[in-house]
N, C-alpha and C. Protein backbone atom coordinates (compact mmCIF):
# COMPACT_ATOMS: atom_id res chain seq x y z
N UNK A 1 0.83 -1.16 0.00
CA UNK A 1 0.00 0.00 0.00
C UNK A 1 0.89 1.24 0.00
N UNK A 2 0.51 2.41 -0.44
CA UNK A 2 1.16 3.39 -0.72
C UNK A 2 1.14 4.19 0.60
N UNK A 3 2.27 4.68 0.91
CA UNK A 3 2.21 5.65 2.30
C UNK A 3 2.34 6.91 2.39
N UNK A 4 2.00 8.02 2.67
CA UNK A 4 2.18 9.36 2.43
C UNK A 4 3.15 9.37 2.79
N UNK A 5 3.83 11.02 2.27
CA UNK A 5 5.48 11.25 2.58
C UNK A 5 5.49 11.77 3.80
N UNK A 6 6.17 11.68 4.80
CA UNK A 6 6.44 11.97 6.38
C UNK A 6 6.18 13.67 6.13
N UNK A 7 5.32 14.45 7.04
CA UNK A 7 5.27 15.63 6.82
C UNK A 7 6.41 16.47 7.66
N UNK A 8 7.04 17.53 7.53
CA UNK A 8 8.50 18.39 8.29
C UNK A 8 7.56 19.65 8.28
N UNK A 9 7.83 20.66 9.17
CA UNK A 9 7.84 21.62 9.55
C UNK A 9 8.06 22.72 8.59
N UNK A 10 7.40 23.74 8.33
CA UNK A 10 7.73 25.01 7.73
C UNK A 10 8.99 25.74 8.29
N UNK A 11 9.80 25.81 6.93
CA UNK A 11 11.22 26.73 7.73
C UNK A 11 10.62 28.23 8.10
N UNK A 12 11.17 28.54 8.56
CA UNK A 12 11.25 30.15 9.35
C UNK A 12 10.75 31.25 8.47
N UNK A 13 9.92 31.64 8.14
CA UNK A 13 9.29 33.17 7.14
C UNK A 13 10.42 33.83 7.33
N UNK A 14 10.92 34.45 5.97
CA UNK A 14 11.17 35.49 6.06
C UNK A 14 10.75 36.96 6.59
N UNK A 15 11.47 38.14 6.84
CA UNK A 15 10.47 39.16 7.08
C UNK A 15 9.69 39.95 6.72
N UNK A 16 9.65 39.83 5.10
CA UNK A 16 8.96 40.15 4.43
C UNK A 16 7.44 39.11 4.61
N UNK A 17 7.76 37.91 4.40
CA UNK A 17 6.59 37.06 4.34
C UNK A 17 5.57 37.32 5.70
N UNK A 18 6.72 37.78 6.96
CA UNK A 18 5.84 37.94 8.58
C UNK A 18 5.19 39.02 8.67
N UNK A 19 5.69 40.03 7.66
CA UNK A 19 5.08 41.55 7.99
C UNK A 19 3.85 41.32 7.03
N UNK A 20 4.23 40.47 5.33
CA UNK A 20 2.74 40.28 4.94
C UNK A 20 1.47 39.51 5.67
N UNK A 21 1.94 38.22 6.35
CA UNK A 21 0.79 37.61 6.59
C UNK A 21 0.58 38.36 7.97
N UNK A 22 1.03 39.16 8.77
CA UNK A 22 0.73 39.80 9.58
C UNK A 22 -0.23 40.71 9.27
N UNK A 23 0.04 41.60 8.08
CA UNK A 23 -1.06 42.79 7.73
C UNK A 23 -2.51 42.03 6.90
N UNK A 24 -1.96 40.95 6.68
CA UNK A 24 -3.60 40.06 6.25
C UNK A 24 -4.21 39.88 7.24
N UNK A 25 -3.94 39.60 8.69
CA UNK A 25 -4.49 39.05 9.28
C UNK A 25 -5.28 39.94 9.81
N UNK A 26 -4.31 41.17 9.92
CA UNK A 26 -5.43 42.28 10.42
C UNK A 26 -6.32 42.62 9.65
N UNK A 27 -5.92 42.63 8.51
CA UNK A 27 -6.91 43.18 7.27
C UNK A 27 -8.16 42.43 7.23
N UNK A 28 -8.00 40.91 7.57
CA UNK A 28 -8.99 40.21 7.68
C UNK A 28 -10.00 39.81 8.99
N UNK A 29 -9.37 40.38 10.30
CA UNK A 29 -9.65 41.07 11.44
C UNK A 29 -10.32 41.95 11.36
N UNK A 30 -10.54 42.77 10.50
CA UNK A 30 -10.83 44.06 10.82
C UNK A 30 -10.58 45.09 11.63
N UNK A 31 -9.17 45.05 11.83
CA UNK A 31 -8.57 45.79 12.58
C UNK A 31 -7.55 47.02 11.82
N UNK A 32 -7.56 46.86 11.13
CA UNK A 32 -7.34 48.61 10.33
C UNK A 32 -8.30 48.90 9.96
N UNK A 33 -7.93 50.16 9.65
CA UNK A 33 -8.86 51.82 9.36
C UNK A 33 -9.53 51.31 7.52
N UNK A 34 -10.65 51.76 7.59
CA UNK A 34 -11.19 51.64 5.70
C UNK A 34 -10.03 52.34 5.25
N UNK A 35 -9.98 53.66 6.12
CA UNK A 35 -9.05 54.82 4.54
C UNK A 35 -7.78 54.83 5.53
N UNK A 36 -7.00 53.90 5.04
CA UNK A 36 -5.42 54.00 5.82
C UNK A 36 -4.81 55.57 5.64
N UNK A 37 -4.16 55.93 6.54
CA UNK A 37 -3.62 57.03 6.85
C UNK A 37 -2.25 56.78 5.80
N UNK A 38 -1.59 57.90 5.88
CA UNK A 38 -0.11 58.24 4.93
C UNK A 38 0.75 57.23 5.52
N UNK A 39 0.80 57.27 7.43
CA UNK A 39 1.81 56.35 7.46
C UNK A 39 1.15 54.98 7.02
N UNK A 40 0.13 54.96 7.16
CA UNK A 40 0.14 52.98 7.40
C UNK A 40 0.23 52.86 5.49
N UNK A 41 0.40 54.09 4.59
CA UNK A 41 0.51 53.76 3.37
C UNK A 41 1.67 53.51 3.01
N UNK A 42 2.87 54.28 3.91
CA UNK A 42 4.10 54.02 3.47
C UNK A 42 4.65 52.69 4.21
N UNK A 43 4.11 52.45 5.18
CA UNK A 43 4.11 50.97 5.55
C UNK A 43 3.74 49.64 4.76
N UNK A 44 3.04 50.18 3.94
CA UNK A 44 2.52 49.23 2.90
C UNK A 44 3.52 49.03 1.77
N UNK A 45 4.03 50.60 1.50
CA UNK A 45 4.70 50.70 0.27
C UNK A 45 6.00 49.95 0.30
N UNK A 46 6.30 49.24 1.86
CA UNK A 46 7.83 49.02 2.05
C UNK A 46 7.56 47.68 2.18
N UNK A 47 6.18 47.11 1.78
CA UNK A 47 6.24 45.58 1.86
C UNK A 47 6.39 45.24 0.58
N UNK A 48 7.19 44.60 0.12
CA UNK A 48 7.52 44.30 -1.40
C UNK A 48 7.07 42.87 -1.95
N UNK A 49 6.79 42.12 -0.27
CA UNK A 49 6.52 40.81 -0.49
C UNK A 49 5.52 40.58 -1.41
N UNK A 50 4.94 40.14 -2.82
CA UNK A 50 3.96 39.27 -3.29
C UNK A 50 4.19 37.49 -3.07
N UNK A 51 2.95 37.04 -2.83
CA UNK A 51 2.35 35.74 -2.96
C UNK A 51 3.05 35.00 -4.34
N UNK A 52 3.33 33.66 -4.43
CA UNK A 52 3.36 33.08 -5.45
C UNK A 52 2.52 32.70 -5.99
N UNK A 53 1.77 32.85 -6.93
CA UNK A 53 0.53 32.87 -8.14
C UNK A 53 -0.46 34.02 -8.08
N UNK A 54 -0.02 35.48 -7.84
CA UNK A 54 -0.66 36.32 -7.73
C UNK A 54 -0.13 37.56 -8.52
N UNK A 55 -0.91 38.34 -8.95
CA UNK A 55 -0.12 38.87 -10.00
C UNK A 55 -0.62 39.03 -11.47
N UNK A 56 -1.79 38.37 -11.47
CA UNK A 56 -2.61 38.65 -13.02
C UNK A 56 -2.80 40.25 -13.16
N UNK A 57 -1.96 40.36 -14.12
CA UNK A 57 -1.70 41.92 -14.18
C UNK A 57 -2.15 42.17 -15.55
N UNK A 58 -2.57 43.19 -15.87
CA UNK A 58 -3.16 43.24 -17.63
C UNK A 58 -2.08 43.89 -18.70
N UNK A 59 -0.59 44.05 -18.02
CA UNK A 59 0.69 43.95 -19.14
C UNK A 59 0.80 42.51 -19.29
N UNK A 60 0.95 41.48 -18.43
CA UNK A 60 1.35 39.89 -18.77
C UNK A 60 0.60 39.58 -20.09
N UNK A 61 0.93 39.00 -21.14
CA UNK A 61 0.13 38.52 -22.32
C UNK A 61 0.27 37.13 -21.72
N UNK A 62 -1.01 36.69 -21.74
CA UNK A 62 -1.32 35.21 -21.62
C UNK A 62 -2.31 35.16 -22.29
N UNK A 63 -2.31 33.63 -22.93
CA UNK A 63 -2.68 32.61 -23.87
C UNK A 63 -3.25 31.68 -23.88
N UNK A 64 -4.73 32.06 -23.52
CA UNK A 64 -5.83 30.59 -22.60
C UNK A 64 -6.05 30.38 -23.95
N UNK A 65 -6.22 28.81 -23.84
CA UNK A 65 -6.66 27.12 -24.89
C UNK A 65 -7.72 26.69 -24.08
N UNK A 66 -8.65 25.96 -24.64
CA UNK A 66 -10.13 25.55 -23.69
C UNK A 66 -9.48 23.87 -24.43
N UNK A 67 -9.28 23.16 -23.45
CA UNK A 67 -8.69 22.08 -24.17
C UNK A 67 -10.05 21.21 -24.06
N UNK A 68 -10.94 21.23 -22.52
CA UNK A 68 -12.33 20.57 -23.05
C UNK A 68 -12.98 21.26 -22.23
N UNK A 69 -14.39 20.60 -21.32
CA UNK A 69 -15.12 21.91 -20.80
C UNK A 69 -14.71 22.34 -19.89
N UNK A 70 -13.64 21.30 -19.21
CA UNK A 70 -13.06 21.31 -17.61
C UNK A 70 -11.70 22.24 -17.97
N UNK A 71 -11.27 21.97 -18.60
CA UNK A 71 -9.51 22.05 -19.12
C UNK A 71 -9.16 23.35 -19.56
N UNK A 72 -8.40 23.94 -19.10
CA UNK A 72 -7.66 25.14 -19.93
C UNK A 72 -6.14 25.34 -19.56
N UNK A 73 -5.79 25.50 -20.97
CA UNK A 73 -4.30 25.44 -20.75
C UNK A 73 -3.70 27.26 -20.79
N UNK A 74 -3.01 27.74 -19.97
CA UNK A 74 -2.68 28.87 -19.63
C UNK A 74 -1.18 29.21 -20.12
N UNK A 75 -0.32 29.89 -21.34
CA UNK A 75 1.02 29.91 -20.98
C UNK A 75 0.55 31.58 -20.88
N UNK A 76 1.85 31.96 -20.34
CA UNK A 76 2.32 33.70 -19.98
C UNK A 76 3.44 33.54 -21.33
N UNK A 77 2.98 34.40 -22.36
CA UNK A 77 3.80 34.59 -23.01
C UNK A 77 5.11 35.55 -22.61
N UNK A 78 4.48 36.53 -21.66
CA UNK A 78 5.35 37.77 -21.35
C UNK A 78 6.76 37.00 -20.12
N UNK A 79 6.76 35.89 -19.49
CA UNK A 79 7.51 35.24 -19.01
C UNK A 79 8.67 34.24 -19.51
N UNK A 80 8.46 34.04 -20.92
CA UNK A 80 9.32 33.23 -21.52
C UNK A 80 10.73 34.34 -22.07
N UNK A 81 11.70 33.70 -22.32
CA UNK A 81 12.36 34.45 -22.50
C UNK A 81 13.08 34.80 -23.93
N UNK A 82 13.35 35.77 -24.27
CA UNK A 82 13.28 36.23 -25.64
C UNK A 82 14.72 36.26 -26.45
N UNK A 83 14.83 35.70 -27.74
CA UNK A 83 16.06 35.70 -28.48
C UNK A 83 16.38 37.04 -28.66
């Protein structure tokens, strides 16, 4: 029978990653202001961290295929790299 792979521990966040999921949590708390103030904007501006698969931006050229009704194949043209 097949056995799952032994699960290990998450290494250590960076500080970028602690200050993002920190300001989600509040965000999702409801514990900041609707209209953030200047500082909590430049606080924002100094988090550089993005998520991995986030980012659908409308410069990226991507290239959806409907392969059946379930299926679609996605490349980012703007990610490949150019001769």
């Amino acid at each position: 029978m097949t056995k799952p792979a032994a699960s290990k521990p998450e290494p250590d966040p960076s500080p970028q990653v602690q200050a993002w999921r920190a300001a989600q949590k509040a965000r999702t708390a409801g514990t900041t202001d609707a209209s953030p103030t200047t500082a909590t904007r430049a606080d924002a501006a100094e988090t550089t961290y993005v998520p991995e698969g986030q980012g659908d931006v409308p410069w990226h050229r991507i290239l959806d295929t409907r392969l059946n009704d379930a299926l679609v194949a996605r490349v980012n043209l703007s990610a490949t790299p150019r001769s």
